[in-house]
C-alpha atoms as a PDB file:
ATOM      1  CA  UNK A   1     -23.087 -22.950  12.406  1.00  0.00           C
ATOM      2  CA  UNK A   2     -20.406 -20.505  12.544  1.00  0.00           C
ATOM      3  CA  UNK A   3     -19.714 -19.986  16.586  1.00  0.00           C
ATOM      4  CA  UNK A   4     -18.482 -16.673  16.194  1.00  0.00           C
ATOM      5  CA  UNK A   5     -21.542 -15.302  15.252  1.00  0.00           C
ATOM      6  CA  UNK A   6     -23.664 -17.843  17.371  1.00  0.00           C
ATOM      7  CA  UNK A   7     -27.400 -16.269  18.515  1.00  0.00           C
ATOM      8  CA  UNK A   8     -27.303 -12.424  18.192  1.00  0.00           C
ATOM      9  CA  UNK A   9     -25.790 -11.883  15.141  1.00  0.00           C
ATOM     10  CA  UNK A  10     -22.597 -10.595  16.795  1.00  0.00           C
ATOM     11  CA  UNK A  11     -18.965 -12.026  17.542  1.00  0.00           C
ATOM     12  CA  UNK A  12     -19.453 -14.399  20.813  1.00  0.00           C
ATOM     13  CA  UNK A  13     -16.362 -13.555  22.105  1.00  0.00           C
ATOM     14  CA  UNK A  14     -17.125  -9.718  22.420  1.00  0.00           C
ATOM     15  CA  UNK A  15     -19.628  -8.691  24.423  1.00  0.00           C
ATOM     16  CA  UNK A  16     -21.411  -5.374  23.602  1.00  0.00           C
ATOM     17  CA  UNK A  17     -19.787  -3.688  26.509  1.00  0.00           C
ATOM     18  CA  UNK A  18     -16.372  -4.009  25.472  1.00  0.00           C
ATOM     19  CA  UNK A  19     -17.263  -3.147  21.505  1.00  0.00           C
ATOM     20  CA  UNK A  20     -18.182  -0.039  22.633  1.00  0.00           C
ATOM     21  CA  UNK A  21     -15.735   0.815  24.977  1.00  0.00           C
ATOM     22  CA  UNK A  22     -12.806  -0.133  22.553  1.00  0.00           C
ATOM     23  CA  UNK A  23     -11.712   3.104  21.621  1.00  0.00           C
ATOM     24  CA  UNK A  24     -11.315   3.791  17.769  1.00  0.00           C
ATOM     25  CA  UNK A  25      -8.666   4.131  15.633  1.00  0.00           C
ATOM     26  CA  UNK A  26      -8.037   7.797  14.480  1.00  0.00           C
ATOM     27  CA  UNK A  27      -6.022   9.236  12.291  1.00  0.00           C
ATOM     28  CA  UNK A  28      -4.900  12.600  13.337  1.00  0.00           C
ATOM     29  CA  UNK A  29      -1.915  14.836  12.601  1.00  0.00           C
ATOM     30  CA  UNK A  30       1.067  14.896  15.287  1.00  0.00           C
ATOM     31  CA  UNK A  31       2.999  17.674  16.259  1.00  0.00           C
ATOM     32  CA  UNK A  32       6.025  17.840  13.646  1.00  0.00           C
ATOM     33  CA  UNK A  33       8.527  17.705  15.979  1.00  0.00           C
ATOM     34  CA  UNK A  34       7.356  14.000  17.242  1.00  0.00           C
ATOM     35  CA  UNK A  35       7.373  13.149  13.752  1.00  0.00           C
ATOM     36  CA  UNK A  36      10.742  14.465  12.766  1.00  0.00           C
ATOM     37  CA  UNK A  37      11.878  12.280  15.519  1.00  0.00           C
ATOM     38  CA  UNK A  38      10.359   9.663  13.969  1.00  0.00           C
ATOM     39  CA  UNK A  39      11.389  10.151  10.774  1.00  0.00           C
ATOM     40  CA  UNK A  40      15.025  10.787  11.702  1.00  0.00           C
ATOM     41  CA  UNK A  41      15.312   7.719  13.841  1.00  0.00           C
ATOM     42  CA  UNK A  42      14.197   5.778  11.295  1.00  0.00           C
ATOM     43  CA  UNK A  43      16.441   6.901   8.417  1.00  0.00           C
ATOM     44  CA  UNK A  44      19.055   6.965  10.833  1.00  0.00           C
ATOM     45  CA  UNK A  45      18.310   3.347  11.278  1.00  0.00           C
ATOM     46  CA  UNK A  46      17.755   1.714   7.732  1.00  0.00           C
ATOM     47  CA  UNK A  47      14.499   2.245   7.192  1.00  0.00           C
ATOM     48  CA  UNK A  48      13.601   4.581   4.678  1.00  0.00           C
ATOM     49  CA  UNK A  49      10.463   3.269   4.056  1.00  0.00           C
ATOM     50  CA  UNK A  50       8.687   3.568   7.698  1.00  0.00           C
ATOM     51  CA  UNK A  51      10.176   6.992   7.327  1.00  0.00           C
ATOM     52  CA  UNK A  52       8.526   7.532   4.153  1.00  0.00           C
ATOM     53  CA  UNK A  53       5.458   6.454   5.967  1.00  0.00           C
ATOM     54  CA  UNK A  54       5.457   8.835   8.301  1.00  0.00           C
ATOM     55  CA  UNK A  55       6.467  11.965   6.432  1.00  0.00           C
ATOM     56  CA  UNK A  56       3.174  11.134   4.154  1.00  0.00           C
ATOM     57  CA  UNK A  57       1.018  10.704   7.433  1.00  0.00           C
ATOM     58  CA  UNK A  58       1.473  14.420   7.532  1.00  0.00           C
ATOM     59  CA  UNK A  59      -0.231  17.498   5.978  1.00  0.00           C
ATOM     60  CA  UNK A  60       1.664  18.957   3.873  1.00  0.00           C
ATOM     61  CA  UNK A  61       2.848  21.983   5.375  1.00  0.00           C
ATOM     62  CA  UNK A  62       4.326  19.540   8.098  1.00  0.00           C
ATOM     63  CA  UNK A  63       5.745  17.550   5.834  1.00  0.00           C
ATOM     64  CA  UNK A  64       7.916  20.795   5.072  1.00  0.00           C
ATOM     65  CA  UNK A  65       8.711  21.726   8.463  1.00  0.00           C
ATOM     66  CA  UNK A  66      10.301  18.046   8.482  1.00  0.00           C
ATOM     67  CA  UNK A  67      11.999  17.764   5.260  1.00  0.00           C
ATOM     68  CA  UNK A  68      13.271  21.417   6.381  1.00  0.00           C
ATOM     69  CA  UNK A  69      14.884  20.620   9.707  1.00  0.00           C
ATOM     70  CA  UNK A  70      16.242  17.475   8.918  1.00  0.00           C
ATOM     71  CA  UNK A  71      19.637  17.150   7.765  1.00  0.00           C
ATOM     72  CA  UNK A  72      20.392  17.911   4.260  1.00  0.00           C
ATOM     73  CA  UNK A  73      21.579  14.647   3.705  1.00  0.00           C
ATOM     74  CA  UNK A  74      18.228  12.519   4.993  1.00  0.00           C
ATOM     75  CA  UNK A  75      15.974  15.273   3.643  1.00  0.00           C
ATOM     76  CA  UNK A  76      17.993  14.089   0.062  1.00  0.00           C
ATOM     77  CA  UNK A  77      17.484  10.584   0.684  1.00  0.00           C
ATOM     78  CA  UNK A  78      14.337  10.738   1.672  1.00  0.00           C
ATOM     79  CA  UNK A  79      12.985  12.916  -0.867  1.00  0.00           C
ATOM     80  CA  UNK A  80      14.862   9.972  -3.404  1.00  0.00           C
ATOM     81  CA  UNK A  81      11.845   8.151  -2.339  1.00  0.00           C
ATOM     82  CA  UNK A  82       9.119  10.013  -2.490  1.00  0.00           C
ATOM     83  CA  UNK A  83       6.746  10.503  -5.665  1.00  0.00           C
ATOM     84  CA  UNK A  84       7.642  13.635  -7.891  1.00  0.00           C
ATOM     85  CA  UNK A  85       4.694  15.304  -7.086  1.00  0.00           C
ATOM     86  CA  UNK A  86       4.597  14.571  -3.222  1.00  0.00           C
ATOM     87  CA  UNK A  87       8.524  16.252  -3.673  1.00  0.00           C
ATOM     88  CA  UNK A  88       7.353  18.966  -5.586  1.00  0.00           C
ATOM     89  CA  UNK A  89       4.260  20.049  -3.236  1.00  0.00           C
ATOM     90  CA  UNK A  90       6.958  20.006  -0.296  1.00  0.00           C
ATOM     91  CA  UNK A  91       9.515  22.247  -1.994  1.00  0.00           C
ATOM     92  CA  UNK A  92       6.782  24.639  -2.794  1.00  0.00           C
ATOM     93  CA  UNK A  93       6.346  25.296   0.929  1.00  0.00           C
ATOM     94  CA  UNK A  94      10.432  25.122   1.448  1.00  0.00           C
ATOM     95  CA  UNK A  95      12.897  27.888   1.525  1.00  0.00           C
ATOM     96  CA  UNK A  96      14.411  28.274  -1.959  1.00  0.00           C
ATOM     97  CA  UNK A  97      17.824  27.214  -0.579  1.00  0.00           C
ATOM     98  CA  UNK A  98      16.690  24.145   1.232  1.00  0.00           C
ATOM     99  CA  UNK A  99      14.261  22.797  -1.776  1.00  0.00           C
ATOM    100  CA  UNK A 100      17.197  23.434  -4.374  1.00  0.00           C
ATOM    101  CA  UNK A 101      19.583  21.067  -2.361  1.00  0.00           C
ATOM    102  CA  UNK A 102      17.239  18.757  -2.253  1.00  0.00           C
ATOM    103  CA  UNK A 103      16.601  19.231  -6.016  1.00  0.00           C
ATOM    104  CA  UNK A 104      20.299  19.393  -6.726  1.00  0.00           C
ATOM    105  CA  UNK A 105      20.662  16.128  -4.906  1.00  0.00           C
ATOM    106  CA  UNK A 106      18.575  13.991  -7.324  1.00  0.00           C
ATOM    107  CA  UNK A 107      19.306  12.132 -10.160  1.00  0.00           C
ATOM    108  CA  UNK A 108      18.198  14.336 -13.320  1.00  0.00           C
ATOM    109  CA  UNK A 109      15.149  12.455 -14.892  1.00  0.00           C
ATOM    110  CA  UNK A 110      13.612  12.993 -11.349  1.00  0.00           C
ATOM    111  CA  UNK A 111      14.548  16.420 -10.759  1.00  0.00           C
ATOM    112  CA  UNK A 112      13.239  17.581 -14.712  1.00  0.00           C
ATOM    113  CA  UNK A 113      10.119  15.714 -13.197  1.00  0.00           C
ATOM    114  CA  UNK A 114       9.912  17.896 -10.001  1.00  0.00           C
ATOM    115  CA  UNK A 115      10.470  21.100 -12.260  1.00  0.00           C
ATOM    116  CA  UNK A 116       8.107  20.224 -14.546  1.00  0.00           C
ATOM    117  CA  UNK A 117       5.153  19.695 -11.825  1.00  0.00           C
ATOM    118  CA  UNK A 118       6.518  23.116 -10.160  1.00  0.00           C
ATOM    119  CA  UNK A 119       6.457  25.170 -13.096  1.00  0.00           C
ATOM    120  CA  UNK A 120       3.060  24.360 -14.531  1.00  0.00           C
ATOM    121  CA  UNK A 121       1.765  24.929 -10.560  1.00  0.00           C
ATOM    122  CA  UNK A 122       3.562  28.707 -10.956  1.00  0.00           C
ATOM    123  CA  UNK A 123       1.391  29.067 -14.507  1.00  0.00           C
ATOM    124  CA  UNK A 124      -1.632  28.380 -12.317  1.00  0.00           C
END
C-alpha cells in the first residue's frame, strides 16, 4: 500500500490543517514599475529569457509602460525575443517614436512580420 495515501485517502504527511492554511498560488498583475525592475535587472544581467518571462506575466498595456521606459537598447533586445504578434500588440499601445525604434532595430523578415500583423489590426 502506498503510505502516502495510507487510511483517509489523503497525503499522510499533511494534515488537513495545514492543506488549508497553505495559502495558494495566484497569479496577479504587479505594479509595472516592480516589473521593469525586474525586467531590467535581468537583461542587465544575461538573462533575456527570465526577462522575457516577466514582460509576458503582464497585461498588455503594462507590458508597454515597460518596453516604453526601458532603455532603447533592452526594449530592442528584448523585443528580438518576443513573438511578432506579442511585439506588435505592444507597439500598438507605444508612442510612434518609441515602437519605430524598436521596429527599426530588428532584423527585416521580423519587422515585415510586425507590419504585417499591425496593418491588418488598422483594417479592423
Amino acid at each position: 500500500m502506498n503510505q502516502m495515501y495510507a487510511g483517509a485517502g489523503h497525503p499522510a504527511h499533511v494534515s488537513g490543517r495545514e492543506a488549508v492554511t497553505a495559502a495558494p498560488i495566484l497569479w496577479r498583475d504587479e505594479r509595472p514599475d516592480a516589473a521593469l525592475e525586474v525586467v531590467h535587472r535581468a537583461l542587465r544581467g544575461g538573462e533575456p529569457g527570465t526577462a522575457r518571462l516577466r514582460l509576458m506575466q503582464l497585461t498588455e498595456t503594462a507590458q508597454a509602460h515597460v518596453m516604453h521606459r526601458l532603455p532603447p537598447e533592452d526594449a530592442a533586445r528584448l523585443a528580438h525575443g518576443l513573438s511578432n504578434y506579442s511585439v506588435a500588440m505592444i507597439c500598438e499601445r507605444l508612442p510612434a517614436s518609441s515602437a519605430r525604434a524598436i521596429l527599426q532595430s530588428m532584423p527585416p523578415f521580423k519587422r515585415q512580420g510586425v507590419e504585417v500583423i499591425l496593418a491588418h489590426r488598422r483594417n479592423l
